[in-house]
PDB file of N, CA and C in Angstrom:
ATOM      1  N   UNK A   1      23.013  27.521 -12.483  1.00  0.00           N
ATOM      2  CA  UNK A   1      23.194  28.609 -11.545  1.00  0.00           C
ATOM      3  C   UNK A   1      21.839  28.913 -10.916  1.00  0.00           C
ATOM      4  N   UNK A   2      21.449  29.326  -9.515  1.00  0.00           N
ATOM      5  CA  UNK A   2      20.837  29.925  -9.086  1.00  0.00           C
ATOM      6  C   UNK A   2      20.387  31.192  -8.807  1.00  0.00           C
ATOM      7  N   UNK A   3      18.999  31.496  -8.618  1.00  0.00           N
ATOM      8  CA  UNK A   3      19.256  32.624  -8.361  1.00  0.00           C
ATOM      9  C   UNK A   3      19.923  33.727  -7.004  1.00  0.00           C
ATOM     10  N   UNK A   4      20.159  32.500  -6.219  1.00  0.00           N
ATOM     11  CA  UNK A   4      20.810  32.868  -4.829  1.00  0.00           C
ATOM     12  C   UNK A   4      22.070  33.169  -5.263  1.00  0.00           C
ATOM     13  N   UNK A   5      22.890  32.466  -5.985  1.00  0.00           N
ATOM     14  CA  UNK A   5      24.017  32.634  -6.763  1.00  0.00           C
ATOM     15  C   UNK A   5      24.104  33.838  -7.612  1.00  0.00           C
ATOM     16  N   UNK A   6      23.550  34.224  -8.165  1.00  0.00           N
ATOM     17  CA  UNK A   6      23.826  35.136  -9.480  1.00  0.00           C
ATOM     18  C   UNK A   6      23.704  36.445  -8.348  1.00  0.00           C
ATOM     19  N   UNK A   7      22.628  37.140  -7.448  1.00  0.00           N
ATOM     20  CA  UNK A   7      22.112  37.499  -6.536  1.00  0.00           C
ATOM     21  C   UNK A   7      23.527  38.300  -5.863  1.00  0.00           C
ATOM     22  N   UNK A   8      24.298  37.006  -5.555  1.00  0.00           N
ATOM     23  CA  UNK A   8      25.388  37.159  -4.491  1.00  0.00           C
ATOM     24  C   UNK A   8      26.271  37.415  -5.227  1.00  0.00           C
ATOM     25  N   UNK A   9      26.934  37.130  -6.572  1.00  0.00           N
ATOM     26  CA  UNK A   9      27.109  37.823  -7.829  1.00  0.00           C
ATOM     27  C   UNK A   9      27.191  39.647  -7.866  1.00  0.00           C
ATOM     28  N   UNK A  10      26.082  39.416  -7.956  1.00  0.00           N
ATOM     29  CA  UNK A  10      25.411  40.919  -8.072  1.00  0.00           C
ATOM     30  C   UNK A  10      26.139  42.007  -6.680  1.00  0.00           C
ATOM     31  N   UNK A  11      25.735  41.486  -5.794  1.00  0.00           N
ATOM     32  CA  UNK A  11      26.118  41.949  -4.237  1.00  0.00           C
ATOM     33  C   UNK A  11      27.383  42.087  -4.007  1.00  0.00           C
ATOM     34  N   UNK A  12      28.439  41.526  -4.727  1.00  0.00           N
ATOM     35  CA  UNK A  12      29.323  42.069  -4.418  1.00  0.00           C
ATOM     36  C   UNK A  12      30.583  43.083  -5.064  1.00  0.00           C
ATOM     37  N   UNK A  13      29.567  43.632  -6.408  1.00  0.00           N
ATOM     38  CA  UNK A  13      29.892  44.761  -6.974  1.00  0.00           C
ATOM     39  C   UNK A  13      29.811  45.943  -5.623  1.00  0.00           C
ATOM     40  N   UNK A  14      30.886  46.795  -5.577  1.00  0.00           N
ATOM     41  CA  UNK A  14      30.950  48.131  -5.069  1.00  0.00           C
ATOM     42  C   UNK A  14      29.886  48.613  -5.051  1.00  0.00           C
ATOM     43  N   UNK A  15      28.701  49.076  -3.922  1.00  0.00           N
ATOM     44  CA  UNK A  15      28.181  50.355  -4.627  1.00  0.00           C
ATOM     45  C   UNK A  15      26.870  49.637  -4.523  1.00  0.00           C
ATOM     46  N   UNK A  16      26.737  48.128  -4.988  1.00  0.00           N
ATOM     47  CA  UNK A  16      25.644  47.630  -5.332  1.00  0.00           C
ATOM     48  C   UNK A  16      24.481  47.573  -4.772  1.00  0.00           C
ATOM     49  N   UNK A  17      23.207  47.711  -4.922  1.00  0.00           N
ATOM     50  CA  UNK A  17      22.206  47.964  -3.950  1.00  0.00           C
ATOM     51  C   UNK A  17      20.895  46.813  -4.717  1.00  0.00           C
ATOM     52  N   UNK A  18      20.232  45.981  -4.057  1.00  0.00           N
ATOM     53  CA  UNK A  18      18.852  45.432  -4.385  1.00  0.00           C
ATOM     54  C   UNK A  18      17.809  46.233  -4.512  1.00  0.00           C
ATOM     55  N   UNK A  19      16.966  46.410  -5.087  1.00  0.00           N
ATOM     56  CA  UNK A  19      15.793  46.799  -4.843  1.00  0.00           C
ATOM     57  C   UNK A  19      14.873  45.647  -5.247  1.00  0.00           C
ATOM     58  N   UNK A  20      13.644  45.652  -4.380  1.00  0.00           N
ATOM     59  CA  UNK A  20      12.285  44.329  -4.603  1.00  0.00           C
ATOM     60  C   UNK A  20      11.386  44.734  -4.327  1.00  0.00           C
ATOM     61  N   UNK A  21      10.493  43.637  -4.051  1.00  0.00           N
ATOM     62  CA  UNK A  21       9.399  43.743  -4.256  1.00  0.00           C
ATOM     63  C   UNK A  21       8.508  45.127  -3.776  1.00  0.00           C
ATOM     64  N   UNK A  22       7.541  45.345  -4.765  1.00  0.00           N
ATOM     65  CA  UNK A  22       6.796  46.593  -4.898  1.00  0.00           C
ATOM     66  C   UNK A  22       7.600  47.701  -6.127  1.00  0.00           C
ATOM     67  N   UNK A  23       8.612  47.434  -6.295  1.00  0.00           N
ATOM     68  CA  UNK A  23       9.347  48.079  -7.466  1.00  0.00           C
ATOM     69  C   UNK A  23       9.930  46.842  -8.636  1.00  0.00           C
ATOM     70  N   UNK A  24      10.669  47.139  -9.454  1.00  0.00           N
ATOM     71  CA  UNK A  24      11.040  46.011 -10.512  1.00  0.00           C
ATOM     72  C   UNK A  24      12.195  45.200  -9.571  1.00  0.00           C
ATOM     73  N   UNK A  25      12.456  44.047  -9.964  1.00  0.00           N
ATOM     74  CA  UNK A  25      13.131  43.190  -8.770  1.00  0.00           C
ATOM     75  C   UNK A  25      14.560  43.321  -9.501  1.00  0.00           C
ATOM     76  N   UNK A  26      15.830  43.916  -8.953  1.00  0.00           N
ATOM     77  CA  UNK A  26      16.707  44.607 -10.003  1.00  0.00           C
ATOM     78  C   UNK A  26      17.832  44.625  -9.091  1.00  0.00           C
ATOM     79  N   UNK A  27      19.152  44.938  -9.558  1.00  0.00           N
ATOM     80  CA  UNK A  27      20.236  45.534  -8.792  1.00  0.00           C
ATOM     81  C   UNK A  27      20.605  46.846  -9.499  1.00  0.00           C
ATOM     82  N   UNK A  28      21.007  47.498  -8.825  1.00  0.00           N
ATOM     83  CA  UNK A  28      21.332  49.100  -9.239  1.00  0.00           C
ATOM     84  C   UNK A  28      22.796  49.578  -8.390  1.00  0.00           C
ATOM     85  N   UNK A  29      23.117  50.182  -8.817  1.00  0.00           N
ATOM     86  CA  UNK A  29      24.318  50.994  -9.071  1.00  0.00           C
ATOM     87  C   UNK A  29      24.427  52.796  -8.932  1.00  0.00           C
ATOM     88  N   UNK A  30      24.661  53.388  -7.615  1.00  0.00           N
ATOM     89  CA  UNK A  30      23.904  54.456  -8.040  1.00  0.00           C
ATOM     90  C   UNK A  30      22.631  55.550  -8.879  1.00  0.00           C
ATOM     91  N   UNK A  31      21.868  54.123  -7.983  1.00  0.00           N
ATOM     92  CA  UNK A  31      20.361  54.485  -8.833  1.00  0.00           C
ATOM     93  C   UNK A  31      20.028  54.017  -9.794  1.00  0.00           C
ATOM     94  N   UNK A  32      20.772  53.688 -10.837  1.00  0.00           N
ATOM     95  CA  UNK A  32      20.843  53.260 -12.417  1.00  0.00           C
ATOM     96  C   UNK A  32      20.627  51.721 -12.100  1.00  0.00           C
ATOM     97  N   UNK A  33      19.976  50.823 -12.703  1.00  0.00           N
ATOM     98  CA  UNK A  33      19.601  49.187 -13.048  1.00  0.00           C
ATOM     99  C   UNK A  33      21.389  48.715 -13.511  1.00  0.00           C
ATOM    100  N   UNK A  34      21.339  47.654 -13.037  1.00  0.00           N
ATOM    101  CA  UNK A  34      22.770  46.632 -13.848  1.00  0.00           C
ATOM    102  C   UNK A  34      22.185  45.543 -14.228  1.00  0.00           C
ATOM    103  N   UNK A  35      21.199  44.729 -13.453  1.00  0.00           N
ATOM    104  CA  UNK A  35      20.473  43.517 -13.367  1.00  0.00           C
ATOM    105  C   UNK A  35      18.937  43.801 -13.446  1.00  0.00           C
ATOM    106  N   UNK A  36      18.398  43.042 -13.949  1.00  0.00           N
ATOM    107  CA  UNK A  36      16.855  42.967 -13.641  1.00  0.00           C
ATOM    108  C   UNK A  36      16.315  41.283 -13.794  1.00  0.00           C
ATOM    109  N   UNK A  37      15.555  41.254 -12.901  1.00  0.00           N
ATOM    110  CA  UNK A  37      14.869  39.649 -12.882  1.00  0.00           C
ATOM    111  C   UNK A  37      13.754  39.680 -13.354  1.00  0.00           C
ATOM    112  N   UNK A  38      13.788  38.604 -14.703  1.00  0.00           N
ATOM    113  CA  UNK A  38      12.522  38.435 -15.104  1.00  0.00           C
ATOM    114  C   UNK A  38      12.588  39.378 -16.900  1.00  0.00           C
ATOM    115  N   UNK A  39      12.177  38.808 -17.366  1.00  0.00           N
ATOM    116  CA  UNK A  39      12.135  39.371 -18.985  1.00  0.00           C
ATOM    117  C   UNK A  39      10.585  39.969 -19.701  1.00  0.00           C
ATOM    118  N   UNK A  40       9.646  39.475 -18.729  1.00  0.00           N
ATOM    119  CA  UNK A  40       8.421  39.908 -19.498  1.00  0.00           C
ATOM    120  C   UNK A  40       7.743  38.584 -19.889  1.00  0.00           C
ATOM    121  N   UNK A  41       8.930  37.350 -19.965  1.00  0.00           N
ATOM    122  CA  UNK A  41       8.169  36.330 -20.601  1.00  0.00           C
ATOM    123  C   UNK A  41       7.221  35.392 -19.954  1.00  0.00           C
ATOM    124  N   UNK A  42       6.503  34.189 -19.655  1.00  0.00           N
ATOM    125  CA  UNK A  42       6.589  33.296 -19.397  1.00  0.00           C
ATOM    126  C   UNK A  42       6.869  32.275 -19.331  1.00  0.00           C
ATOM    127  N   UNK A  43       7.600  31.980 -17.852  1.00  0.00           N
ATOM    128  CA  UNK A  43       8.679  30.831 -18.410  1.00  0.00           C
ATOM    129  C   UNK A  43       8.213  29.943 -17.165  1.00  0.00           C
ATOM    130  N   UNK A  44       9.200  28.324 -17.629  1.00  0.00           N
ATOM    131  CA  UNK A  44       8.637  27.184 -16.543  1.00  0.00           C
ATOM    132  C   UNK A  44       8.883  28.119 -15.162  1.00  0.00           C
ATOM    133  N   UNK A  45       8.537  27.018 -14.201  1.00  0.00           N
ATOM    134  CA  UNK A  45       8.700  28.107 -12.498  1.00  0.00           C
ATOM    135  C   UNK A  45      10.411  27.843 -12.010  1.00  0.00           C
ATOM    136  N   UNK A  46      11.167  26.695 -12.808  1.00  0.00           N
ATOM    137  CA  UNK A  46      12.408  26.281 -12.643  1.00  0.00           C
ATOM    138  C   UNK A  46      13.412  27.068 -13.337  1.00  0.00           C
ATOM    139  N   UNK A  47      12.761  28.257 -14.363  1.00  0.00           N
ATOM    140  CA  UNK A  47      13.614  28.885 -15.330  1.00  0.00           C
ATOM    141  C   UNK A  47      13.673  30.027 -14.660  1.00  0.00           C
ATOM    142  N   UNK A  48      14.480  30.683 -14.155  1.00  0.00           N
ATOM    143  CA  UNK A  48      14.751  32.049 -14.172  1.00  0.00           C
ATOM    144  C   UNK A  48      15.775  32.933 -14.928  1.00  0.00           C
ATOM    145  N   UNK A  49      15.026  34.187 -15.521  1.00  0.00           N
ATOM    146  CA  UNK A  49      15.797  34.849 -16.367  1.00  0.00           C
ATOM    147  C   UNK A  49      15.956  36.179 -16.066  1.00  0.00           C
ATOM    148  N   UNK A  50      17.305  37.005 -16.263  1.00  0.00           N
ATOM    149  CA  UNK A  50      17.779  38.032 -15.747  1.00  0.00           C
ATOM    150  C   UNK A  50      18.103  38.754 -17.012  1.00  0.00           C
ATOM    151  N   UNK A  51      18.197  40.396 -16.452  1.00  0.00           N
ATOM    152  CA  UNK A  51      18.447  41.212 -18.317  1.00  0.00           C
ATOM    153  C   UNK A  51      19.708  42.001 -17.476  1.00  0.00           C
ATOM    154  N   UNK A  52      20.562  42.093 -18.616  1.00  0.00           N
ATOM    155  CA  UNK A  52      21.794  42.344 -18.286  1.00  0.00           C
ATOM    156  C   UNK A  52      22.359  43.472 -19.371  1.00  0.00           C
ATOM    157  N   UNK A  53      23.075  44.263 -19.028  1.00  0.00           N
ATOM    158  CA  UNK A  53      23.764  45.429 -20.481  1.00  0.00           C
ATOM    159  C   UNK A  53      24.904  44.933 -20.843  1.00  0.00           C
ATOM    160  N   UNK A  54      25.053  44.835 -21.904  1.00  0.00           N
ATOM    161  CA  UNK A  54      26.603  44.072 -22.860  1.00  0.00           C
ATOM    162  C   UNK A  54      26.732  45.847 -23.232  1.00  0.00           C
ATOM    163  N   UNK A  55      28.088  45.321 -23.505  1.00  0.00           N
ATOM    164  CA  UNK A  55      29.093  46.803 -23.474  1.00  0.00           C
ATOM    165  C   UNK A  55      28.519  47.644 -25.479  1.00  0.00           C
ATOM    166  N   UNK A  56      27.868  46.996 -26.079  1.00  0.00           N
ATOM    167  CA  UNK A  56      26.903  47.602 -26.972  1.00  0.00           C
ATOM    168  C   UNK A  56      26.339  46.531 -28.068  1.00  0.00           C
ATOM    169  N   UNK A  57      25.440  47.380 -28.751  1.00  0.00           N
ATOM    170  CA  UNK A  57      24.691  46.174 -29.550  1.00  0.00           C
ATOM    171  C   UNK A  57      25.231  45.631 -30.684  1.00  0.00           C
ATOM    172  N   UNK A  58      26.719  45.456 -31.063  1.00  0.00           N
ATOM    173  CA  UNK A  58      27.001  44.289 -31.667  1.00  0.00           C
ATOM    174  C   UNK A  58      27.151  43.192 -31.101  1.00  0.00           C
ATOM    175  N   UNK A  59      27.902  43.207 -29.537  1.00  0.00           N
ATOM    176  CA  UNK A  59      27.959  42.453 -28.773  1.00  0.00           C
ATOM    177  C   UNK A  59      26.774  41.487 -28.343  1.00  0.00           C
ATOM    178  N   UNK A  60      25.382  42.301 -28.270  1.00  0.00           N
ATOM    179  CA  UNK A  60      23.924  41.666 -27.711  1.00  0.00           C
ATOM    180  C   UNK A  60      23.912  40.957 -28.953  1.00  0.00           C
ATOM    181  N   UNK A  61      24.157  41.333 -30.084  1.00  0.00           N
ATOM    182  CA  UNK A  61      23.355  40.184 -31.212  1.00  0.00           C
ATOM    183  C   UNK A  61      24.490  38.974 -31.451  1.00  0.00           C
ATOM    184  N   UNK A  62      25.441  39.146 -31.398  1.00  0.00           N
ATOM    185  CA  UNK A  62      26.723  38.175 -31.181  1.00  0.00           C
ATOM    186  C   UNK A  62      26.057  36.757 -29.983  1.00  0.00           C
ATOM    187  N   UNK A  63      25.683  37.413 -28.838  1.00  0.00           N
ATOM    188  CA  UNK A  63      25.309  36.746 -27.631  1.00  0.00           C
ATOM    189  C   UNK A  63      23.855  35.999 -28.312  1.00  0.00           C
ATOM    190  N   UNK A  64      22.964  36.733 -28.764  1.00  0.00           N
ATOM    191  CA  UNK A  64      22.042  35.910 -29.117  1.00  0.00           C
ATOM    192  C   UNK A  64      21.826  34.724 -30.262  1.00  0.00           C
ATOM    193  N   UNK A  65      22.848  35.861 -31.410  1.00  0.00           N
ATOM    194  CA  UNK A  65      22.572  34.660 -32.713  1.00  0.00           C
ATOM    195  C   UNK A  65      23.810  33.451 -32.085  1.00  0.00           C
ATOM    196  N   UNK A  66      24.551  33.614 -31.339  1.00  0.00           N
ATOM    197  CA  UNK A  66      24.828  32.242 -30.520  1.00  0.00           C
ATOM    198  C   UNK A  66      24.314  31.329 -29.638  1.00  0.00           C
ATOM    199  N   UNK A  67      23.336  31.498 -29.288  1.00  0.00           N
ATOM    200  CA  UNK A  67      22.498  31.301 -28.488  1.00  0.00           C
ATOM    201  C   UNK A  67      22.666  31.244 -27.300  1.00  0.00           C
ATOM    202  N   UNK A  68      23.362  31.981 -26.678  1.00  0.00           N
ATOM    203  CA  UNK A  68      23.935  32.462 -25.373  1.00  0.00           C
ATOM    204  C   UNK A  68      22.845  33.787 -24.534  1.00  0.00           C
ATOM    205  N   UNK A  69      22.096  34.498 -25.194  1.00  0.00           N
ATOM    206  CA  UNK A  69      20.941  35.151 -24.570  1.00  0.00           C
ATOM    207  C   UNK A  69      19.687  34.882 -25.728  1.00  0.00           C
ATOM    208  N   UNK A  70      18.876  36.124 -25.302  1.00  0.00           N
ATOM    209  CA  UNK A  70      17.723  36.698 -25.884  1.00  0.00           C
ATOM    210  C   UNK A  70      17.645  38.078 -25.805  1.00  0.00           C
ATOM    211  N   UNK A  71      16.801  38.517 -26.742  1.00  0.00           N
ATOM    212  CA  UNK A  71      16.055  39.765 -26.839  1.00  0.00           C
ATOM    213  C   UNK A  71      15.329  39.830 -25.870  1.00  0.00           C
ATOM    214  N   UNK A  72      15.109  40.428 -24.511  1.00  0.00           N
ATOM    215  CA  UNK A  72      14.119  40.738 -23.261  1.00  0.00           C
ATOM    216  C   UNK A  72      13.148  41.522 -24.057  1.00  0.00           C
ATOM    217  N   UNK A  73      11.507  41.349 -24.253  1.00  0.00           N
ATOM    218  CA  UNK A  73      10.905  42.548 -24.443  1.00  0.00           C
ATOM    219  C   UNK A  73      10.870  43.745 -23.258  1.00  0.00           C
ATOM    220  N   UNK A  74      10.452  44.586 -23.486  1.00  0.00           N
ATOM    221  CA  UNK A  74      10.905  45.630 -22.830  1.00  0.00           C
ATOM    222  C   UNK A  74      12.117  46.807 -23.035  1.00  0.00           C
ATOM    223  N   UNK A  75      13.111  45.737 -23.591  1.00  0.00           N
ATOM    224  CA  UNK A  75      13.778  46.319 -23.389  1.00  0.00           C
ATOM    225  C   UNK A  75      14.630  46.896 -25.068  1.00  0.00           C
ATOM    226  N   UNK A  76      16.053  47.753 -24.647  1.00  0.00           N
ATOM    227  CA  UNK A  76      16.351  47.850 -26.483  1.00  0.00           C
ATOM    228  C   UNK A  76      17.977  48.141 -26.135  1.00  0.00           C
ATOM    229  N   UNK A  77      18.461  47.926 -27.312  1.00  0.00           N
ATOM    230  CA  UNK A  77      19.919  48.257 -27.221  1.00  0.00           C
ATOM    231  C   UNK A  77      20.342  47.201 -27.085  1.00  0.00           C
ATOM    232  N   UNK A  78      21.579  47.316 -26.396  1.00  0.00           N
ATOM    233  CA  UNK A  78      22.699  46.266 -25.427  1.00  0.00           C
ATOM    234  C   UNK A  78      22.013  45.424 -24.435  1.00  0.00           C
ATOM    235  N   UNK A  79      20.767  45.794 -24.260  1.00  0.00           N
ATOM    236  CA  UNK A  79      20.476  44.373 -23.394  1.00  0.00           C
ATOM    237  C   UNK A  79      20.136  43.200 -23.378  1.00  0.00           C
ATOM    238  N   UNK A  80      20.330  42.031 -22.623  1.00  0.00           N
ATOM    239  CA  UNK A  80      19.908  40.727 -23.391  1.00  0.00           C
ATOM    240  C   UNK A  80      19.930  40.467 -22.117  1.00  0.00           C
ATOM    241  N   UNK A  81      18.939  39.020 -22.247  1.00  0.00           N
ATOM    242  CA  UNK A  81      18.415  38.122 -21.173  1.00  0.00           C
ATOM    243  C   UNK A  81      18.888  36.923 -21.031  1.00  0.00           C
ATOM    244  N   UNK A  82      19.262  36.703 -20.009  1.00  0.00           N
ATOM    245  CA  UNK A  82      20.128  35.608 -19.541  1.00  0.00           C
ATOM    246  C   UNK A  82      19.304  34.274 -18.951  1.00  0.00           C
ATOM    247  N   UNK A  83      19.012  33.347 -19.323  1.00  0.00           N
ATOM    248  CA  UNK A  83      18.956  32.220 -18.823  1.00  0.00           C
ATOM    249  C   UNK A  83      19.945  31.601 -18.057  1.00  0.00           C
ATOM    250  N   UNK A  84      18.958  31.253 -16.346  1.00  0.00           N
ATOM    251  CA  UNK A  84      20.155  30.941 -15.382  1.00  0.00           C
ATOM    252  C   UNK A  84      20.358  29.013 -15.741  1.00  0.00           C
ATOM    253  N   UNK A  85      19.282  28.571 -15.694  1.00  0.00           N
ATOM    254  CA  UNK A  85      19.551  27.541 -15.922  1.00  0.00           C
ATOM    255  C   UNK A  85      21.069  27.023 -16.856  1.00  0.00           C
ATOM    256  N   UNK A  86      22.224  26.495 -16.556  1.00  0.00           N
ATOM    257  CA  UNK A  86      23.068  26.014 -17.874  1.00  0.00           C
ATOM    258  C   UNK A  86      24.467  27.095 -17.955  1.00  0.00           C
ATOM    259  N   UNK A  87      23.588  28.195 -16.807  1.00  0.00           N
ATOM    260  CA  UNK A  87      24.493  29.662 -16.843  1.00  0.00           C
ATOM    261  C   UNK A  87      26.172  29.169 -16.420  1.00  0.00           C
ATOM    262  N   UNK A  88      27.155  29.216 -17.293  1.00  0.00           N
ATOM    263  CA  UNK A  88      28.105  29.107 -16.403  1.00  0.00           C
ATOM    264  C   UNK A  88      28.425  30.392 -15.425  1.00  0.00           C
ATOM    265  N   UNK A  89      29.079  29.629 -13.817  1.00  0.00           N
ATOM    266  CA  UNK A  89      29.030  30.842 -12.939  1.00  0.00           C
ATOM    267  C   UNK A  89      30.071  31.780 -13.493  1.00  0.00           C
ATOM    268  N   UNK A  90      31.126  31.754 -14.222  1.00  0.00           N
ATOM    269  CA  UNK A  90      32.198  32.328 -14.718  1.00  0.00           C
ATOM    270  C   UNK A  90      32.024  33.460 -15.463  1.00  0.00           C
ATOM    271  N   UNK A  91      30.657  32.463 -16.503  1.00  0.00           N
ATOM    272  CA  UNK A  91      30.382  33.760 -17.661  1.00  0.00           C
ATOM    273  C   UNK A  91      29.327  34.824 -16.792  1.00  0.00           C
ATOM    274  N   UNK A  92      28.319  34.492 -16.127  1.00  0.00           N
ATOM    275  CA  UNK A  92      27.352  34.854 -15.019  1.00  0.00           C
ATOM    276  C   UNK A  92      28.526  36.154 -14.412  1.00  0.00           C
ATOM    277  N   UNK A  93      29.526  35.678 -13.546  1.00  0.00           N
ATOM    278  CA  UNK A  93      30.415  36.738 -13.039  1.00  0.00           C
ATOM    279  C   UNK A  93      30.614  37.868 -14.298  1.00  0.00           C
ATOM    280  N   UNK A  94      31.089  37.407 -15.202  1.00  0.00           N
ATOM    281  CA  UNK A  94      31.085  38.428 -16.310  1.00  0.00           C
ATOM    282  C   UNK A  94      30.297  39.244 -16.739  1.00  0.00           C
ATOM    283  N   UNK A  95      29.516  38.701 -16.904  1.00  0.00           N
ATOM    284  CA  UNK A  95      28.135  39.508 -17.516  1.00  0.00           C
ATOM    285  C   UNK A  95      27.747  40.696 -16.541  1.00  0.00           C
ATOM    286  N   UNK A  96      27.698  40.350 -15.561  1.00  0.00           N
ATOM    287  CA  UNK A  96      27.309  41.146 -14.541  1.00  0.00           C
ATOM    288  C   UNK A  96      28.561  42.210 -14.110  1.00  0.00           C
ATOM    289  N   UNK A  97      29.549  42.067 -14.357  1.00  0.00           N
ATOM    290  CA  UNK A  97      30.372  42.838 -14.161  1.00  0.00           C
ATOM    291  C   UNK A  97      30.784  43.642 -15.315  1.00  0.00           C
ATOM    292  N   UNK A  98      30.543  43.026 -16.267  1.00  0.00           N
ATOM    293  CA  UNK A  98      30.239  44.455 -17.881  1.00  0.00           C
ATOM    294  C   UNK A  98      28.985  44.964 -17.461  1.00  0.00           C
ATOM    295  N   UNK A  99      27.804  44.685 -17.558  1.00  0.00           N
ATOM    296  CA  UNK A  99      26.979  45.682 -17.148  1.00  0.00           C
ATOM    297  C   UNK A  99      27.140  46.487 -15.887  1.00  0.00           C
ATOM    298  N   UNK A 100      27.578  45.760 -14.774  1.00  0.00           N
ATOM    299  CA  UNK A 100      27.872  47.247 -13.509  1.00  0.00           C
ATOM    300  C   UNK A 100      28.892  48.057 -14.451  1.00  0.00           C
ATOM    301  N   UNK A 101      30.017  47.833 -15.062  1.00  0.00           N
ATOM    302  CA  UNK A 101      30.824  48.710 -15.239  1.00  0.00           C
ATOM    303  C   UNK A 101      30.480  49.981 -15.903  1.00  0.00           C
ATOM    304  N   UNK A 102      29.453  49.338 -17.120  1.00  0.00           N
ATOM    305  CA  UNK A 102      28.440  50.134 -18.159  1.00  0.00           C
ATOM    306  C   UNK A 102      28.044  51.095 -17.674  1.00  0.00           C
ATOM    307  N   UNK A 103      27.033  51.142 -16.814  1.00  0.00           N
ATOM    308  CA  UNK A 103      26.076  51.846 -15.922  1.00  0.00           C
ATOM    309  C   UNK A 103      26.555  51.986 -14.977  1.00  0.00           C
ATOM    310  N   UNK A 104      27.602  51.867 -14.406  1.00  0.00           N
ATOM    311  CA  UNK A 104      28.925  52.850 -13.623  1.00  0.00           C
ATOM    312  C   UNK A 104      29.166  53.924 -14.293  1.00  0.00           C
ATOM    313  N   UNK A 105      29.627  53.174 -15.011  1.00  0.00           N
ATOM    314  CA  UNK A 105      30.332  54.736 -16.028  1.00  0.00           C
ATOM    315  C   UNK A 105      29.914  56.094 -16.644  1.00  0.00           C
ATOM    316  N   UNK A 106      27.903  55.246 -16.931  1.00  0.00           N
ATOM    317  CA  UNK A 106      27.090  55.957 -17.312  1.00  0.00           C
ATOM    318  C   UNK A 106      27.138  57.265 -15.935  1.00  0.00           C
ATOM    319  N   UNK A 107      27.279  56.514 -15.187  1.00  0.00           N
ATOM    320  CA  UNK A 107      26.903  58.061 -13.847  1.00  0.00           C
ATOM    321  C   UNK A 107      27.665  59.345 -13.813  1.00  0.00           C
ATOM    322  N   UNK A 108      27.122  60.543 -12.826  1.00  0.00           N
ATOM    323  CA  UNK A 108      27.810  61.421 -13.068  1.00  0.00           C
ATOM    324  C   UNK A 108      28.495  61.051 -12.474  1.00  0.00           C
ATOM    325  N   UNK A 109      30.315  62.281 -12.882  1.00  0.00           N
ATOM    326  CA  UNK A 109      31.207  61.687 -12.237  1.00  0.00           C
ATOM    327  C   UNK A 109      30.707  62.531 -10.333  1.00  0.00           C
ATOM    328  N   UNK A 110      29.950  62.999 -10.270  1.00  0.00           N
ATOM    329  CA  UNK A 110      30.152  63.043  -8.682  1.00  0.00           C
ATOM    330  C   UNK A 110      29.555  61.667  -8.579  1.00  0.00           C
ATOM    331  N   UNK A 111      28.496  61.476  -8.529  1.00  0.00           N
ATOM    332  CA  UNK A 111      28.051  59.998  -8.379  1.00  0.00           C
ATOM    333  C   UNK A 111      28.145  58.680  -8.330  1.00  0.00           C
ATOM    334  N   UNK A 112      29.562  58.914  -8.822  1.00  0.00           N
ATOM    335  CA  UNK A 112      30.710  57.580  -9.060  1.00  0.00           C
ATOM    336  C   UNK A 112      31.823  58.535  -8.043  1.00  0.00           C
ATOM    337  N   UNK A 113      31.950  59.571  -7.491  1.00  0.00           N
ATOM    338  CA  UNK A 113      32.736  59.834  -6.511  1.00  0.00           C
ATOM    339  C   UNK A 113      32.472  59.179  -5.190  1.00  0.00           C
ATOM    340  N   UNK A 114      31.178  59.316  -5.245  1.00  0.00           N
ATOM    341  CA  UNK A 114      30.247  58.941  -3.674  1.00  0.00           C
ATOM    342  C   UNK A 114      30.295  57.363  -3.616  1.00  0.00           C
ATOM    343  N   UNK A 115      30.423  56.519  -5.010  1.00  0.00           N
ATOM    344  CA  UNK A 115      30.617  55.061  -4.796  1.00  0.00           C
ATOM    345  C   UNK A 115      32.020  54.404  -4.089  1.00  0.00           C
ATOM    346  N   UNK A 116      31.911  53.383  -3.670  1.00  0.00           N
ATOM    347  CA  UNK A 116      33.384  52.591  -3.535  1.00  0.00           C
ATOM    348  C   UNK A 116      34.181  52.178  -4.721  1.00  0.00           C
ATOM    349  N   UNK A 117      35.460  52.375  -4.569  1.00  0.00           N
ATOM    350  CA  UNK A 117      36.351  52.235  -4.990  1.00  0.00           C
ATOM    351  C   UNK A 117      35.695  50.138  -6.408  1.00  0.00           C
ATOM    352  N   UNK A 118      36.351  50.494  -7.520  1.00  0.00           N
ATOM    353  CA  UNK A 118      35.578  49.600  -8.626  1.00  0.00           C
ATOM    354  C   UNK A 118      37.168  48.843  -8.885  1.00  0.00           C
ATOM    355  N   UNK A 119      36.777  47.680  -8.535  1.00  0.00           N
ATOM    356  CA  UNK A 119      37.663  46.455  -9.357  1.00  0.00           C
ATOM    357  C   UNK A 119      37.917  46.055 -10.454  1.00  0.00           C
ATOM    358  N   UNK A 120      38.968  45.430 -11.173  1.00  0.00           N
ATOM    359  CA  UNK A 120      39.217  45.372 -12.093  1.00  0.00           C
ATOM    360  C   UNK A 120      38.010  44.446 -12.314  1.00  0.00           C
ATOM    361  N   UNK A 121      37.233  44.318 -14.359  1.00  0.00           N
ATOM    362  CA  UNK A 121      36.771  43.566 -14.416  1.00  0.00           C
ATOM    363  C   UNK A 121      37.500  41.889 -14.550  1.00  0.00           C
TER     364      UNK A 121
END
């Protein structure tokens, strides 16, 4: 997967907004992060990695001790880091659509009034 792919992914959650460069390179959701690019680590220039919220932290350690993410430093809880390389686009759609839903939900409800209408996951 690419990151043009995952990106366009991202973009077509309801609501969804980019923010870049000069701030953290991220997608947000009524203000709130769903996506973030980049983990803290150093990685080859062909690897790109994204941090994503799983619906809670049994789920993140499930994903990792499978080896399906990582622990992002930075970060704590439900989040885990996604390697695009190998990413299927299917699970990629998923992931990203449990975390918008997450941090949807997290909002107030006026704040999720003012969003568009949310699709099934």
């Amino acid at each position: 997967m690419t990151r043009g792919e995952f990106d366009a992914l991202c973009a077509a959650r309801p609501g969804a907004v980019r923010s870049g460069p000069g701030e953290l390179d991220s997608w947000k959701v009524g203000g709130k992060m769903f996506a973030c690019w980049g983990d803290g680590e150093k990685r080859a220039a062909n690897t790109d990695t994204v941090v994503v919220a799983t619906p809670d932290r049994e789920t993140a350690e499930m994903l990792v001790e499978a080896g399906a993410a990582h622990w992002p430093p930075y970060f704590r809880g439900a989040w885990v880091g996604l390697r695009l390389e190998g990413l299927d686009p299917e699970e990629a759609r998923h992931r990203i659509a449990v975390s918008y839903g997450r941090v949807r939900a997290g909002l107030t409800k006026r704040a999720q009034a003012e969003l568009p209408p949310m699709e099934e996951i």
